[in-house]
C-alpha atoms as a PDB file:
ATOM      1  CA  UNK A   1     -44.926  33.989   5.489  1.00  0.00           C
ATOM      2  CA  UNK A   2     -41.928  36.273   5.262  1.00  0.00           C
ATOM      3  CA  UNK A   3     -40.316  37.251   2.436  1.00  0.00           C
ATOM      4  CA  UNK A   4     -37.223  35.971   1.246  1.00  0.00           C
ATOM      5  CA  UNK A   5     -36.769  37.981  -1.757  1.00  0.00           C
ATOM      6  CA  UNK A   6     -36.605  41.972  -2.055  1.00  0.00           C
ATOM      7  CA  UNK A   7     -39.158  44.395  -3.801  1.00  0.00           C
ATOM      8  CA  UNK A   8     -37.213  44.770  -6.770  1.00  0.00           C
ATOM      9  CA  UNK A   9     -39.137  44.361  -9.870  1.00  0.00           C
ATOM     10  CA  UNK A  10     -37.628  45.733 -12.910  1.00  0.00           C
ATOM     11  CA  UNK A  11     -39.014  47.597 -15.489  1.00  0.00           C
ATOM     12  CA  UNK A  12     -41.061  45.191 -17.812  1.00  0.00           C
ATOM     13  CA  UNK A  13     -40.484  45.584 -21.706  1.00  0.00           C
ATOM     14  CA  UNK A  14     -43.302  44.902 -23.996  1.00  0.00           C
ATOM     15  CA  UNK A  15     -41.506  41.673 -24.925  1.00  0.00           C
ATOM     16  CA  UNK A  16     -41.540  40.536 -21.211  1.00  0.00           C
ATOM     17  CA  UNK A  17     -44.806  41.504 -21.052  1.00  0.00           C
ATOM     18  CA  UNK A  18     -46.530  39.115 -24.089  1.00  0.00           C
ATOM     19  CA  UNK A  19     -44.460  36.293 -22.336  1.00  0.00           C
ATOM     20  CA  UNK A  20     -45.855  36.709 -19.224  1.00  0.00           C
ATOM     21  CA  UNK A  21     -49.248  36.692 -21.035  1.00  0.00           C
ATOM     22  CA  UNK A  22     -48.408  33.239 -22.264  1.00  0.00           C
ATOM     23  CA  UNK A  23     -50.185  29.983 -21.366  1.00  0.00           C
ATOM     24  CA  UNK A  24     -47.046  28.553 -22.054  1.00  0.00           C
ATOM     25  CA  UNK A  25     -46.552  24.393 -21.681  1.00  0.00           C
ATOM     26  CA  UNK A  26     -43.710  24.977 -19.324  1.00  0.00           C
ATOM     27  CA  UNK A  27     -45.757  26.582 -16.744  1.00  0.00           C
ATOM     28  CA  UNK A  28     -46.238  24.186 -14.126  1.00  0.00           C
ATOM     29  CA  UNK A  29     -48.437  24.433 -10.770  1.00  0.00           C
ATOM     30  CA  UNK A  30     -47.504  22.808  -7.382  1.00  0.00           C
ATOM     31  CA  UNK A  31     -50.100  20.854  -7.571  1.00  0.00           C
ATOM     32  CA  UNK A  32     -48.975  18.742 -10.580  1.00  0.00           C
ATOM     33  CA  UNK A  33     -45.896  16.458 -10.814  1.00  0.00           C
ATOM     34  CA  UNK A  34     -43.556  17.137 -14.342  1.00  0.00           C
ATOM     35  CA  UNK A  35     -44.007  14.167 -16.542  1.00  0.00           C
ATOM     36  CA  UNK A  36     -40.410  12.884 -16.333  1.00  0.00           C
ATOM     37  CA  UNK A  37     -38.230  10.170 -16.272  1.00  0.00           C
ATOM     38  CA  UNK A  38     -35.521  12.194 -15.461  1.00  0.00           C
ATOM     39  CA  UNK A  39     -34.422  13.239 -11.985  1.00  0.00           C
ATOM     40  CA  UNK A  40     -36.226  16.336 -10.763  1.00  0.00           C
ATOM     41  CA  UNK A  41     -34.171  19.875 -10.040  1.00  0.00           C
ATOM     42  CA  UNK A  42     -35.543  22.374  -8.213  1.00  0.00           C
ATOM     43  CA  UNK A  43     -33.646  26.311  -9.048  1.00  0.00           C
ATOM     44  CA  UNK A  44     -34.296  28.354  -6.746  1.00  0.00           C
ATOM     45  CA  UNK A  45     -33.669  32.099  -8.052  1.00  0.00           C
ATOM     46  CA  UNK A  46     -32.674  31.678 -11.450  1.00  0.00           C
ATOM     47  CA  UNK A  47     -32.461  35.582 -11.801  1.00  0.00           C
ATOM     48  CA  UNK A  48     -32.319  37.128 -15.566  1.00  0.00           C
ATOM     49  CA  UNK A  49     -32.457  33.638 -16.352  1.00  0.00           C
ATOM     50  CA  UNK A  50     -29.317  33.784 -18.586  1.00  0.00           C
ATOM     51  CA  UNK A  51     -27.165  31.190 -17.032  1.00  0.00           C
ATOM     52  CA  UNK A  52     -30.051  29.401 -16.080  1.00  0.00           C
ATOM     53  CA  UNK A  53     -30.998  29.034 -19.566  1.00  0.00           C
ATOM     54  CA  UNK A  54     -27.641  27.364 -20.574  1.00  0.00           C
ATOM     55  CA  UNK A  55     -27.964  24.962 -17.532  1.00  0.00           C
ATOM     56  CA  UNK A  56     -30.949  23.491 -19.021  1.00  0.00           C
ATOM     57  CA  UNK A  57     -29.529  22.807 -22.498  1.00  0.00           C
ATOM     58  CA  UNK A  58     -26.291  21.620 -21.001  1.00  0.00           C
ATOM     59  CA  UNK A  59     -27.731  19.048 -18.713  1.00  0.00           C
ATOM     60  CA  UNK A  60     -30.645  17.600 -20.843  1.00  0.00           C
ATOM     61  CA  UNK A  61     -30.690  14.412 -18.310  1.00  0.00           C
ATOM     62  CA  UNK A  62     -31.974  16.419 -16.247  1.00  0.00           C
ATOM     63  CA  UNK A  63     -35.520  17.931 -15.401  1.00  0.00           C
ATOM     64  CA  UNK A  64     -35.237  21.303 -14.281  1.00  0.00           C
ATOM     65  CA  UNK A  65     -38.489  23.168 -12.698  1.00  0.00           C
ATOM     66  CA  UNK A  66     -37.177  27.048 -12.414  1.00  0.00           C
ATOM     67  CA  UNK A  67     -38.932  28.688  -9.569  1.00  0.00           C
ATOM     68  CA  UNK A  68     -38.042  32.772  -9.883  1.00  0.00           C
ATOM     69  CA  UNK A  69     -40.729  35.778  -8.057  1.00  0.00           C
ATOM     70  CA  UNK A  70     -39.231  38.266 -10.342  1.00  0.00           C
ATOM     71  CA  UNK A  71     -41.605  38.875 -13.644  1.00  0.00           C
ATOM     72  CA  UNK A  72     -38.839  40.197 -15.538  1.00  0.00           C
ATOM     73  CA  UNK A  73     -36.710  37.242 -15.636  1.00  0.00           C
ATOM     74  CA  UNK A  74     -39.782  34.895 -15.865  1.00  0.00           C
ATOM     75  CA  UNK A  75     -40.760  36.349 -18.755  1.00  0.00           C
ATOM     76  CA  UNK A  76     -36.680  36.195 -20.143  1.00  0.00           C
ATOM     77  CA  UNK A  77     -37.273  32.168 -19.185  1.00  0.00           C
ATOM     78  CA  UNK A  78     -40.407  31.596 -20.691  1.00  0.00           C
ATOM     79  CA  UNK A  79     -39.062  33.237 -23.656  1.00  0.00           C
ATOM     80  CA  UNK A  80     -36.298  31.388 -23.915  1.00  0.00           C
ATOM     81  CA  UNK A  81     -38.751  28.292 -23.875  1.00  0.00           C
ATOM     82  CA  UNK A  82     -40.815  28.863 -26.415  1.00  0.00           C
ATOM     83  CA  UNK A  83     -37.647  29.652 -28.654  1.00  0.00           C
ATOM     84  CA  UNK A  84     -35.704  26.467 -27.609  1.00  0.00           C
ATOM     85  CA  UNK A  85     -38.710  24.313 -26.754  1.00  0.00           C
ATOM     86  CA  UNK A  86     -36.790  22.009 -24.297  1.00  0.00           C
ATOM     87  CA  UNK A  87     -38.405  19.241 -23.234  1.00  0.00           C
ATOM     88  CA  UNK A  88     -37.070  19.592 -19.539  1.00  0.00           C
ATOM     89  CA  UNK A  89     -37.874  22.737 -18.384  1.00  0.00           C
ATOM     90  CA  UNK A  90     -40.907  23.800 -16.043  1.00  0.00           C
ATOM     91  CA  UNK A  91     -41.239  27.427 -14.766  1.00  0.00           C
ATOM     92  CA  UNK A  92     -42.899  28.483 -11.618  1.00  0.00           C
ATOM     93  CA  UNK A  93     -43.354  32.480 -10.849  1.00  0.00           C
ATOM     94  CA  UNK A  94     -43.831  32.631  -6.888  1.00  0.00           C
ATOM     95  CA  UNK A  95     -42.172  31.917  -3.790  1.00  0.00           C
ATOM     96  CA  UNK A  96     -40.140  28.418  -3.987  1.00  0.00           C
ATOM     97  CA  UNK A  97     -40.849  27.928   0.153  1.00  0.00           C
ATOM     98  CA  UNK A  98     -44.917  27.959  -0.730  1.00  0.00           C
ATOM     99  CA  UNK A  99     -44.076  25.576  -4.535  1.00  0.00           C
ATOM    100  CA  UNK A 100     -41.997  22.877  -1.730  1.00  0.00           C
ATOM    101  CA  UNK A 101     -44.848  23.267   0.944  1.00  0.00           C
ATOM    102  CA  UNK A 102     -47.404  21.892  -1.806  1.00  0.00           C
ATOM    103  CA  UNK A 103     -45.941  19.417  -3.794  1.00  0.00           C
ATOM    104  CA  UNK A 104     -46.350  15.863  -2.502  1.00  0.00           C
ATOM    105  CA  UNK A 105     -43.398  14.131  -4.560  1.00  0.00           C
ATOM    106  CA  UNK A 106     -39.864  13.615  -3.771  1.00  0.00           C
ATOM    107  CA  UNK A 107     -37.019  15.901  -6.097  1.00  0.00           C
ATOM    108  CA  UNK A 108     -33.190  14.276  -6.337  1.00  0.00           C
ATOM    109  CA  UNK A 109     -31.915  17.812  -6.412  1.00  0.00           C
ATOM    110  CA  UNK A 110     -31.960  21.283  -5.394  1.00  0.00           C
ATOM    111  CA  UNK A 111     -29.852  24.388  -6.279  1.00  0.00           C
ATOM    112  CA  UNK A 112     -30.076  27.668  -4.968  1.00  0.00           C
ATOM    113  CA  UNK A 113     -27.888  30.268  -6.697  1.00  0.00           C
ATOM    114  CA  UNK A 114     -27.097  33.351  -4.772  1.00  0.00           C
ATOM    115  CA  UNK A 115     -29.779  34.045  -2.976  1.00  0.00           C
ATOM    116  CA  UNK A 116     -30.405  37.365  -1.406  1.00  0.00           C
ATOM    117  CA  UNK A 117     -28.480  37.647   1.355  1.00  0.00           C
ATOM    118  CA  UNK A 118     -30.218  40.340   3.074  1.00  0.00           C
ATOM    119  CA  UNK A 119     -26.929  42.214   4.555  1.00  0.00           C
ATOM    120  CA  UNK A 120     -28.856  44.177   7.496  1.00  0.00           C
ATOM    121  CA  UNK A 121     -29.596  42.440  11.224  1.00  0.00           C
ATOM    122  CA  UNK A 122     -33.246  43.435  10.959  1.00  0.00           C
ATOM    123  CA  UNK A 123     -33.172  41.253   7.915  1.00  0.00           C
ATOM    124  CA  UNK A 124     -31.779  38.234   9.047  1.00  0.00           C
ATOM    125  CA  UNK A 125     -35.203  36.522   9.161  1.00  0.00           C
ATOM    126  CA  UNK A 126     -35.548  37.563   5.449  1.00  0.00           C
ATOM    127  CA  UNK A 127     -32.877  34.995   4.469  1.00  0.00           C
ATOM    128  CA  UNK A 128     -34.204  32.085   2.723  1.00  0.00           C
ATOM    129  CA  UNK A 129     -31.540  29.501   4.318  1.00  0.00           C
ATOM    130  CA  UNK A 130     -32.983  28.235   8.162  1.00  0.00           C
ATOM    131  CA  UNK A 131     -33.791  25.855   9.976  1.00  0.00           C
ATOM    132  CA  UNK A 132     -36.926  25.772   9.064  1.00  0.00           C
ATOM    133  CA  UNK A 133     -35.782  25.902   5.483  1.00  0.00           C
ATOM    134  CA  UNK A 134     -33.534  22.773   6.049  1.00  0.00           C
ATOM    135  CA  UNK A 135     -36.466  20.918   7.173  1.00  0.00           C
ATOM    136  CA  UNK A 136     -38.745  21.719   4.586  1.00  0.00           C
ATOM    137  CA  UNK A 137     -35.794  20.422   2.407  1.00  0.00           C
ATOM    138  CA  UNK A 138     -35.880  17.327   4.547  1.00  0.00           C
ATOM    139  CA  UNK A 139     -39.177  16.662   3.693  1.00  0.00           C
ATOM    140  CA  UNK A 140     -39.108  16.913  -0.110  1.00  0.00           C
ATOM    141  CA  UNK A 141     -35.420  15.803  -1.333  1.00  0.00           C
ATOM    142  CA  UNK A 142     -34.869  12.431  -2.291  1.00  0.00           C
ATOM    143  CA  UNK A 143     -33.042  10.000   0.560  1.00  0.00           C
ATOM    144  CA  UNK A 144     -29.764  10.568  -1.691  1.00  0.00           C
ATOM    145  CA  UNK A 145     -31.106  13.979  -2.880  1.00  0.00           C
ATOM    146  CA  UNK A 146     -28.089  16.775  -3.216  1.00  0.00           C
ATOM    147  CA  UNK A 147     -28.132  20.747  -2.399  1.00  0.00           C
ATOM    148  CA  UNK A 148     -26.388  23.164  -4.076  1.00  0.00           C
ATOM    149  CA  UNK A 149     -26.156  26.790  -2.345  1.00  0.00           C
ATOM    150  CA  UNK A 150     -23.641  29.145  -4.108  1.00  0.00           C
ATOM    151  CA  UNK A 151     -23.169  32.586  -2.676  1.00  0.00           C
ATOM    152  CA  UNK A 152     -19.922  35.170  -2.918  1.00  0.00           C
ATOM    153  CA  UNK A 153     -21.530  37.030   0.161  1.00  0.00           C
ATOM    154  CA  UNK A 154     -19.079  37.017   3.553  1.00  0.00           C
ATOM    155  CA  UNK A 155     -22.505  37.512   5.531  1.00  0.00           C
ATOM    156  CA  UNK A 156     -24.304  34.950   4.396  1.00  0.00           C
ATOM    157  CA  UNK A 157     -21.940  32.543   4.400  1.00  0.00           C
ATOM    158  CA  UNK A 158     -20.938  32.850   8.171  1.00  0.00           C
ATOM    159  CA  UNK A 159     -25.350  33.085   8.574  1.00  0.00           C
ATOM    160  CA  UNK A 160     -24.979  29.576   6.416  1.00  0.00           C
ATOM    161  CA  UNK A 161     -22.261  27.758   8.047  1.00  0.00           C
ATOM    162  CA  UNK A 162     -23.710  29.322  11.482  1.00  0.00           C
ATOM    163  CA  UNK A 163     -26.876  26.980  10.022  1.00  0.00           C
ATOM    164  CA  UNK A 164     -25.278  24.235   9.551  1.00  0.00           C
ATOM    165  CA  UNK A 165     -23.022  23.619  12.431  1.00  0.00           C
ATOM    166  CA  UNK A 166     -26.424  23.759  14.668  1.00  0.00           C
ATOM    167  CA  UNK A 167     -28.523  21.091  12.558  1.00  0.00           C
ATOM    168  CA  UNK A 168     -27.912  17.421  12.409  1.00  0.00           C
ATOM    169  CA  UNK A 169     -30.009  16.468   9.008  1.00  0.00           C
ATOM    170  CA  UNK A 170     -27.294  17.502   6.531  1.00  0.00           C
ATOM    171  CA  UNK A 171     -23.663  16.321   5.632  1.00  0.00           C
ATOM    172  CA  UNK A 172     -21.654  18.154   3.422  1.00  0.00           C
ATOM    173  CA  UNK A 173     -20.021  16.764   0.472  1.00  0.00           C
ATOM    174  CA  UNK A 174     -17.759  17.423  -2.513  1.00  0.00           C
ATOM    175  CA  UNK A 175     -19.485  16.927  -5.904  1.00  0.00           C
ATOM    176  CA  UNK A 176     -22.615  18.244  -7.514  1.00  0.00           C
ATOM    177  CA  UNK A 177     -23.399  16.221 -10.877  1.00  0.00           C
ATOM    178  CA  UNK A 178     -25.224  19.188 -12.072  1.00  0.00           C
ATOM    179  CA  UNK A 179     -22.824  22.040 -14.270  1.00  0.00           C
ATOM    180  CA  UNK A 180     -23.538  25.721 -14.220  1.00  0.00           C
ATOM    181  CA  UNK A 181     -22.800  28.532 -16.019  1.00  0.00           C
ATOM    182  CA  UNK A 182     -21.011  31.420 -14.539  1.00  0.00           C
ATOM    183  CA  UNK A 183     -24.401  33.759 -14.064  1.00  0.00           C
ATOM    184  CA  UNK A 184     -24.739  37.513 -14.158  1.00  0.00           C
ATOM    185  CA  UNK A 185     -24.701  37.381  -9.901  1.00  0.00           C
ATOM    186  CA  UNK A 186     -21.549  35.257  -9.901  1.00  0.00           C
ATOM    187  CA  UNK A 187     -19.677  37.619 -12.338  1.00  0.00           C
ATOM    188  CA  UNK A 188     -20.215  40.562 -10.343  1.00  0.00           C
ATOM    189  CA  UNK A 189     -19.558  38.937  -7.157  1.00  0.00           C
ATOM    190  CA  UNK A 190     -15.753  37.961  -8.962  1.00  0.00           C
ATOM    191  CA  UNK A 191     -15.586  41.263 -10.406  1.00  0.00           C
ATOM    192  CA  UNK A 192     -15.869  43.072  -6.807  1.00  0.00           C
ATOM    193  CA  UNK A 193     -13.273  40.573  -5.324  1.00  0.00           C
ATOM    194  CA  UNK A 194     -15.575  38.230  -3.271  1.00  0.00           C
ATOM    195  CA  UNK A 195     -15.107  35.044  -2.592  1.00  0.00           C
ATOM    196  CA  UNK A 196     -17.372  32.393  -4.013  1.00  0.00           C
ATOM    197  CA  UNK A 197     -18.497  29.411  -1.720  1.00  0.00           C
ATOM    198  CA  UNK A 198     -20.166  26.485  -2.513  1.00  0.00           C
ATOM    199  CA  UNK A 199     -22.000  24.036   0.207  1.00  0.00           C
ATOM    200  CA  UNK A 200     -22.739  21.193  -1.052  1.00  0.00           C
ATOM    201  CA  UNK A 201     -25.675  18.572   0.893  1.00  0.00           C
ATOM    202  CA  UNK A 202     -26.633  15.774   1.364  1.00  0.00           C
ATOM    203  CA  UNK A 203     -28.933  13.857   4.272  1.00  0.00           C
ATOM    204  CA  UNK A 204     -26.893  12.261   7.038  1.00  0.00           C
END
């Protein structure tokens, strides 16, 4: 399976590093469904896990499993965890493409925050949104599941909308019921001038 997400890795503090030593309860496997009676979110990417953090305590109603590759900002989320102790929070630290291959229940949502948008042509096959990504989304979302993709960059949003024109399983839509916080990706995308863009789905 190709990557979707880059090599970076960030230096890990000792801090990051007991966390990540942690048989934490929020740690969740593929394998095994949250025990939940609130609708399931999948975040894809949740980065230094800052906004992702005040997601979580902002939409309670909500169960969120965090899927993030990076050890440094799993270890920031699993931190903030065992501080807050929220009852809706599940982390998984791997690829989110292998997580939504395993599990065998449907999710009512799915956000993916500014996801890499691997700039270069070379890359293109890097990039996390596909067809065969769509699909795989088909097969786990909820019949009146919702998408969220957010990105400020001008590439991958023509790669995304590119995407979309050619697929028939998605319609886009207007509203989201989920809030967000503006993250550390999304400030620095508004800092540099870039347009932000939101696609919102939903199955035809």
């Amino acid at each position: 399976m190709i990557k979707t997400f880059s090599s970076r890795a960030g230096r890990l503090s000792s801090t990051n590093k007991n966390y990540l030593s942690l048989q934490s309860n929020c740690l969740i496997s593929p394998e095994t469904k949250p025990k939940t009676n609130y609708p399931i979110v999948i975040d894809i990417g949740f980065g230094d896990a800052q906004s992702f953090s005040e997601d979580v305590l902002i939409n309670k109603k909500y169960c969120f499993i965090g899927i993030e590759p990076y050890k440094k900002g799993f270890a920031r989320a699993v931190e903030f965890y065992e501080k807050e102790k929220p009852k809706n929070l599940f982390l998984y630290n791997g690829d989110a493409r292998e997580f939504l291959e395993i599990i065998d229940y449907e999710v009512s949502f799915v956000r993916i925050h500014f996801p890499d948008p691997w700039p270069k042509k070379k890359h293109i096959k890097r990039r996390l949104i596909s067809q065969n990504f769509l699909h795989l989304l088909d097969q786990k979302i909820s019949k009146k599941g919702k998408i969220e993709i957010i990105t400020d960059s001008k590439i991958y949003q023509d790669h995304i909308e590119e995407i979309l024109d050619a697929q028939k399983i998605f319609k886009q839509i207007d509203s989201f019921e989920i809030s967000y916080e503006v993250s550390t990706f999304h400030r620095k995308g508004l800092k540099k001038g870039h347009e932000v863009k939101k696609y919102i789905l939903t199955k035809i």
